[in-house]
Protein backbone atom coordinates (compact mmCIF):
# COMPACT_ATOMS: atom_id res chain seq x y z
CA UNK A 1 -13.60 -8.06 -14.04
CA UNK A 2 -10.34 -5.82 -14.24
CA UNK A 3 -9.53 -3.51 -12.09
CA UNK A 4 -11.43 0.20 -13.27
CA UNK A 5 -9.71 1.91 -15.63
CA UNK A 6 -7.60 4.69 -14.05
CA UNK A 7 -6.84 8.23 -16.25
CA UNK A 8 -3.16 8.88 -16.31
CA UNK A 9 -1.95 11.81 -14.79
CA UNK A 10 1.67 12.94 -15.43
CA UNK A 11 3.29 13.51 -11.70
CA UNK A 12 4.82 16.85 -11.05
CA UNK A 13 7.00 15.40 -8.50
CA UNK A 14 8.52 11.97 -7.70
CA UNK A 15 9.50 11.30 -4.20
CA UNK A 16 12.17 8.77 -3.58
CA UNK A 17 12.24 6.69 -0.08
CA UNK A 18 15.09 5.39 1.47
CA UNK A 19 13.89 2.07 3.55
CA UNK A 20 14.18 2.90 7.56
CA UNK A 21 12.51 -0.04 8.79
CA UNK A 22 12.47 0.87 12.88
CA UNK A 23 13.54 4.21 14.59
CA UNK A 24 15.77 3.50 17.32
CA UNK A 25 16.01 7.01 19.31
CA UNK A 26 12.11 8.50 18.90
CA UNK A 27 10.66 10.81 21.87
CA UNK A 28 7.63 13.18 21.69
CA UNK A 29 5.32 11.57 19.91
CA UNK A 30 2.18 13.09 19.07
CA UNK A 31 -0.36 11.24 17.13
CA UNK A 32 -3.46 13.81 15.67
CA UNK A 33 -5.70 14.26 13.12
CA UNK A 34 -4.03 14.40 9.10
CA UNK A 35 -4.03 18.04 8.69
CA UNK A 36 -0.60 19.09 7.67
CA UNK A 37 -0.17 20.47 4.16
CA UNK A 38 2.82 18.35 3.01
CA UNK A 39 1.30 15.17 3.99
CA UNK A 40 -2.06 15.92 1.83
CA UNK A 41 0.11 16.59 -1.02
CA UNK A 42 1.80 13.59 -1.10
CA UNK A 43 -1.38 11.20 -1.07
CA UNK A 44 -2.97 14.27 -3.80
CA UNK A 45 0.05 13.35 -6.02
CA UNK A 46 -0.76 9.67 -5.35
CA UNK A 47 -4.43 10.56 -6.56
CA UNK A 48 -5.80 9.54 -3.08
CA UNK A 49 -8.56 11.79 -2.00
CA UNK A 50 -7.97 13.85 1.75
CA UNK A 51 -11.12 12.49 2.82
CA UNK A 52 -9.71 8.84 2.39
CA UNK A 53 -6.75 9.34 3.46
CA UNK A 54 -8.06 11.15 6.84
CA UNK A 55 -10.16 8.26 6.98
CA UNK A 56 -7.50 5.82 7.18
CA UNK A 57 -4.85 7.27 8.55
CA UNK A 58 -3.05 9.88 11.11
CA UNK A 59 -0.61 12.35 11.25
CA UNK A 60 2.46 11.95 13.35
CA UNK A 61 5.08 14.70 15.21
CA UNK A 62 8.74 13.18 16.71
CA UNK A 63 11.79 14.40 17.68
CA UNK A 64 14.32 11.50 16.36
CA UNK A 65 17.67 11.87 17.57
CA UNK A 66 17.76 15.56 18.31
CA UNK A 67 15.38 17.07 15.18
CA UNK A 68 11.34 17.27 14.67
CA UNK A 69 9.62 15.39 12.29
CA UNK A 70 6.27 14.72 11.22
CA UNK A 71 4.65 12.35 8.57
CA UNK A 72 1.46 10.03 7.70
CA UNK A 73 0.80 7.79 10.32
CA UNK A 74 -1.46 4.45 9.11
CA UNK A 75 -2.02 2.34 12.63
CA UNK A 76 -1.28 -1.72 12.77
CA UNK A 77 -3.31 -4.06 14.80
CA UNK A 78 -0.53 -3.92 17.68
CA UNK A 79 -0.45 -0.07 18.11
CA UNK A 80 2.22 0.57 15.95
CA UNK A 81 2.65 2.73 12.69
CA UNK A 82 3.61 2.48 9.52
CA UNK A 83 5.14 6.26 8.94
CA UNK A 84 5.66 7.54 5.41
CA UNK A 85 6.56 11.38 4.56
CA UNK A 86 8.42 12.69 1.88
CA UNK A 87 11.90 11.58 2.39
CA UNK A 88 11.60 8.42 3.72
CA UNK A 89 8.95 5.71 4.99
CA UNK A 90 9.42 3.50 8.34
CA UNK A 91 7.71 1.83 11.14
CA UNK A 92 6.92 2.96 15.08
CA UNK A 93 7.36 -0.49 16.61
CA UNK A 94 5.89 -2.98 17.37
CA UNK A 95 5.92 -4.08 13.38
CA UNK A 96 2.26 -5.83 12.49
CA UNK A 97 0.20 -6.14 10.11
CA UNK A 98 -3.78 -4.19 9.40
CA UNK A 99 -6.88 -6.10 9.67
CA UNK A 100 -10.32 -5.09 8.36
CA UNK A 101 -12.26 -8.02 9.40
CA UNK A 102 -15.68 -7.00 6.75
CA UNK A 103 -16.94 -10.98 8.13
CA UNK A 104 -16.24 -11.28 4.07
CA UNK A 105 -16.03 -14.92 2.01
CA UNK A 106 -13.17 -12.99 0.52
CA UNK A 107 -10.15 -10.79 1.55
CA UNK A 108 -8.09 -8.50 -0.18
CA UNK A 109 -4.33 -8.84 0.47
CA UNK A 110 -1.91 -5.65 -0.01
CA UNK A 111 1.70 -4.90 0.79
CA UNK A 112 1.06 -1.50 1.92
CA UNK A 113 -1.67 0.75 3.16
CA UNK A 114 -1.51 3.16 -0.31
CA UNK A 115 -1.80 0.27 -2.02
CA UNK A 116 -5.63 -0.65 -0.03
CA UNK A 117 -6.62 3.24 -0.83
CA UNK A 118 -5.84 3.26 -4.07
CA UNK A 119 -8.28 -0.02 -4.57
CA UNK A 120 -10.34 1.97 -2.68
CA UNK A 121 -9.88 5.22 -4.39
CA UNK A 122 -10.86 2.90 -8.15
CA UNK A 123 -13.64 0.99 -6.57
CA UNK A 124 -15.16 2.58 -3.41
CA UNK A 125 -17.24 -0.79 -2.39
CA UNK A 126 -14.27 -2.32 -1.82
CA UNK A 127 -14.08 -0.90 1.56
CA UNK A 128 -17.01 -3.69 2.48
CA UNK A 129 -14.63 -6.04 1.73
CA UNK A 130 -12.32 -7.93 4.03
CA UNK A 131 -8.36 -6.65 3.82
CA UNK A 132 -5.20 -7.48 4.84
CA UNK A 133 -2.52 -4.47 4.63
CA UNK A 134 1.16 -6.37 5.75
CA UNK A 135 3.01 -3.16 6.18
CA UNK A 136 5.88 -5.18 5.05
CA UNK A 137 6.63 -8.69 3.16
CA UNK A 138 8.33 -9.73 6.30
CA UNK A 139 4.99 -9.98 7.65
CA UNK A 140 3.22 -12.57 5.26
CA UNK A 141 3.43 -15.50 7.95
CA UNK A 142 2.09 -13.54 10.71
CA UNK A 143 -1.72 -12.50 8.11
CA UNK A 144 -1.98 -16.92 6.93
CA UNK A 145 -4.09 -17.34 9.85
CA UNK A 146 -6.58 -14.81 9.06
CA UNK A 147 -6.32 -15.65 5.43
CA UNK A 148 -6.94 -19.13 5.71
CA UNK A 149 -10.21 -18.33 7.06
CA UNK A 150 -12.10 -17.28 3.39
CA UNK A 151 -13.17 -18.82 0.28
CA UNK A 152 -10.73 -16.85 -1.74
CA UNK A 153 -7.88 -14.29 -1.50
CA UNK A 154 -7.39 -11.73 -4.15
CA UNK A 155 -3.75 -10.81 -3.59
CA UNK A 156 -2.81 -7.34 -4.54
CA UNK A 157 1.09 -7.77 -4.72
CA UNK A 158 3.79 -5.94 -6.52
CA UNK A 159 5.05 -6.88 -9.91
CA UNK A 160 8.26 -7.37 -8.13
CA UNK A 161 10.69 -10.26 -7.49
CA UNK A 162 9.55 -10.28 -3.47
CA UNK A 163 5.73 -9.85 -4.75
CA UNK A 164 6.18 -12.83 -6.73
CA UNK A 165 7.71 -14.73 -3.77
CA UNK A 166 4.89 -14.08 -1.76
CA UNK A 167 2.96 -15.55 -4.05
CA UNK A 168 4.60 -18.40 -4.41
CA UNK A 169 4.17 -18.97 -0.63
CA UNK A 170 0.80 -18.63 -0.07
CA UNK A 171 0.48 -20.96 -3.26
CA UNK A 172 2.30 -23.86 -1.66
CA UNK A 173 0.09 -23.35 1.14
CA UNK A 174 -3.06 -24.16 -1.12
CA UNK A 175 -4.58 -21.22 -0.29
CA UNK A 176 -7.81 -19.93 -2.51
CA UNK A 177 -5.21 -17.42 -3.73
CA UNK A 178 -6.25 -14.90 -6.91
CA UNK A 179 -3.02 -13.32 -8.61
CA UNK A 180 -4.61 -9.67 -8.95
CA UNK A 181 -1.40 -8.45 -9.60
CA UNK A 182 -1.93 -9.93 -13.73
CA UNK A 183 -4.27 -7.40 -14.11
CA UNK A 184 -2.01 -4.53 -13.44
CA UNK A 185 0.94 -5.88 -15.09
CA UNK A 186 2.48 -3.02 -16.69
CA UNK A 187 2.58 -1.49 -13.05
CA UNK A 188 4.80 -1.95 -10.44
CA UNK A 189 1.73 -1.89 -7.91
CA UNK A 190 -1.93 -0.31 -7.74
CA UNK A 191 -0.79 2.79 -7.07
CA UNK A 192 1.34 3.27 -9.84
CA UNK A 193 -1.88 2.25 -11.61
CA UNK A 194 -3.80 4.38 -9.97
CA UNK A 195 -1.41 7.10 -11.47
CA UNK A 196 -1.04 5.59 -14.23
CA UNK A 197 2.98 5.12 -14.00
CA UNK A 198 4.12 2.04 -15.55
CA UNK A 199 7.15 0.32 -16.14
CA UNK A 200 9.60 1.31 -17.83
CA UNK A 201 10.12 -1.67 -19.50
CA UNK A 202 6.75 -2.00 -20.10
CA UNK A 203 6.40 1.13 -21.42
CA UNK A 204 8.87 0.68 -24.02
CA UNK A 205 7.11 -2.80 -25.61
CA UNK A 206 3.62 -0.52 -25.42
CA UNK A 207 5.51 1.55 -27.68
CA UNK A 208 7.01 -0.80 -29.86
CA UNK A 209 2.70 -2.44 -29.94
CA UNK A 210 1.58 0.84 -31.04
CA UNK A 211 4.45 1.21 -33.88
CA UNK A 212 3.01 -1.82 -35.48
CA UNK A 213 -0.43 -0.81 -35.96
């Protein structure tokens, strides 16, 4: 069973991230309800739904080395944050991964938390299932534990070179892993599925398929 077909919407507006793995110098922080209009925009243009997203996750003010900030806020099982706005995407330490222990034979394994909505946003029953969110590759060791405890693990990884990797490891392991990640192929993860924004690469062969019929 693939993952549901998604319709493709063009996006108005790409945002690019710059990696910002820790803030060092962070003071007033205020963690409250997602309200603010910027941060609703961004998971809109990701085609997750506010009511999801306010499900899932927060919305977070700082002052970081002198200026005010604010951005999505998705809690790890450690009381830390992954942060994502606009402009860049981070981590309030201490770094850790999300559990959703559903007492599932299986668990769903994702990189990132946009990555578990937008499964959620295609199939809504997946939110009975068990899920792993690692907030970062880095992380993969610290989820094996709570892997190893199901019948099988459909991993949800990017169609990247570190996806792959992770793959890899939890294969050696002889874990009941599922490569998910086949069925979104032309996509560098389920979001960009989700939005239907596929490789470029990929994009060009599809191309090149439909020339020939």
């Amino acid at each position: 069973q693939a993952i549901e077909r998604a319709v493709p919407h063009p996006q108005n507006r790409s945002f690019s991230f710059r990696q910002q793995e820790v803030f060092d110098e962070i003071s007033n922080i205020k963690v409250k309800p997602l309200h603010h209009p910027a941060l609703i925009q961004l998971f809109n243009e990701r085609k997750i739904s506010t009511e999801l997203a306010r499900q899932y996750c927060k919305e977070m003010h700082y002052t970081l080395k002198g200026k005010a900030y604010f951005a999505i806020a998705f809690p790890n099982d450690k009381g830390g944050f992954e942060t994502l706005n606009p402009y860049f995407k981070g981590c309030l330490p201490p770094k850790e991964i999300t559990i959703f222990d559903k007492k599932t034979q299986t668990v769903n394994l994702f990189e990132g938390f946009m990555d578990y909505l937008s499964l959620l946003t295609l199939q809504a029953g997946q939110a009975d299932v068990s899920a792993v969110v690692l907030n970062s590759i880095t992380n993969l060791d610290r989820a094996v534990p709570f892997l190893s405890k199901h019948e099988r693990i459909n991993a949800f990884l990017d169609n990247d070179e570190a996806g792959k990797q992770a793959l890899e490891k939890l294969q050696k392991r002889n874990l009941p892993i599922v490569d998910i990640s086949k069925r979104y192929a032309d996509f560098k993860d389920v979001n960009d599925y989700l939005c239907g924004k596929k490789l470029e690469i990929q994009q060009t062969k599809q191309k090149t398929k439909r020339l020939k019929f």
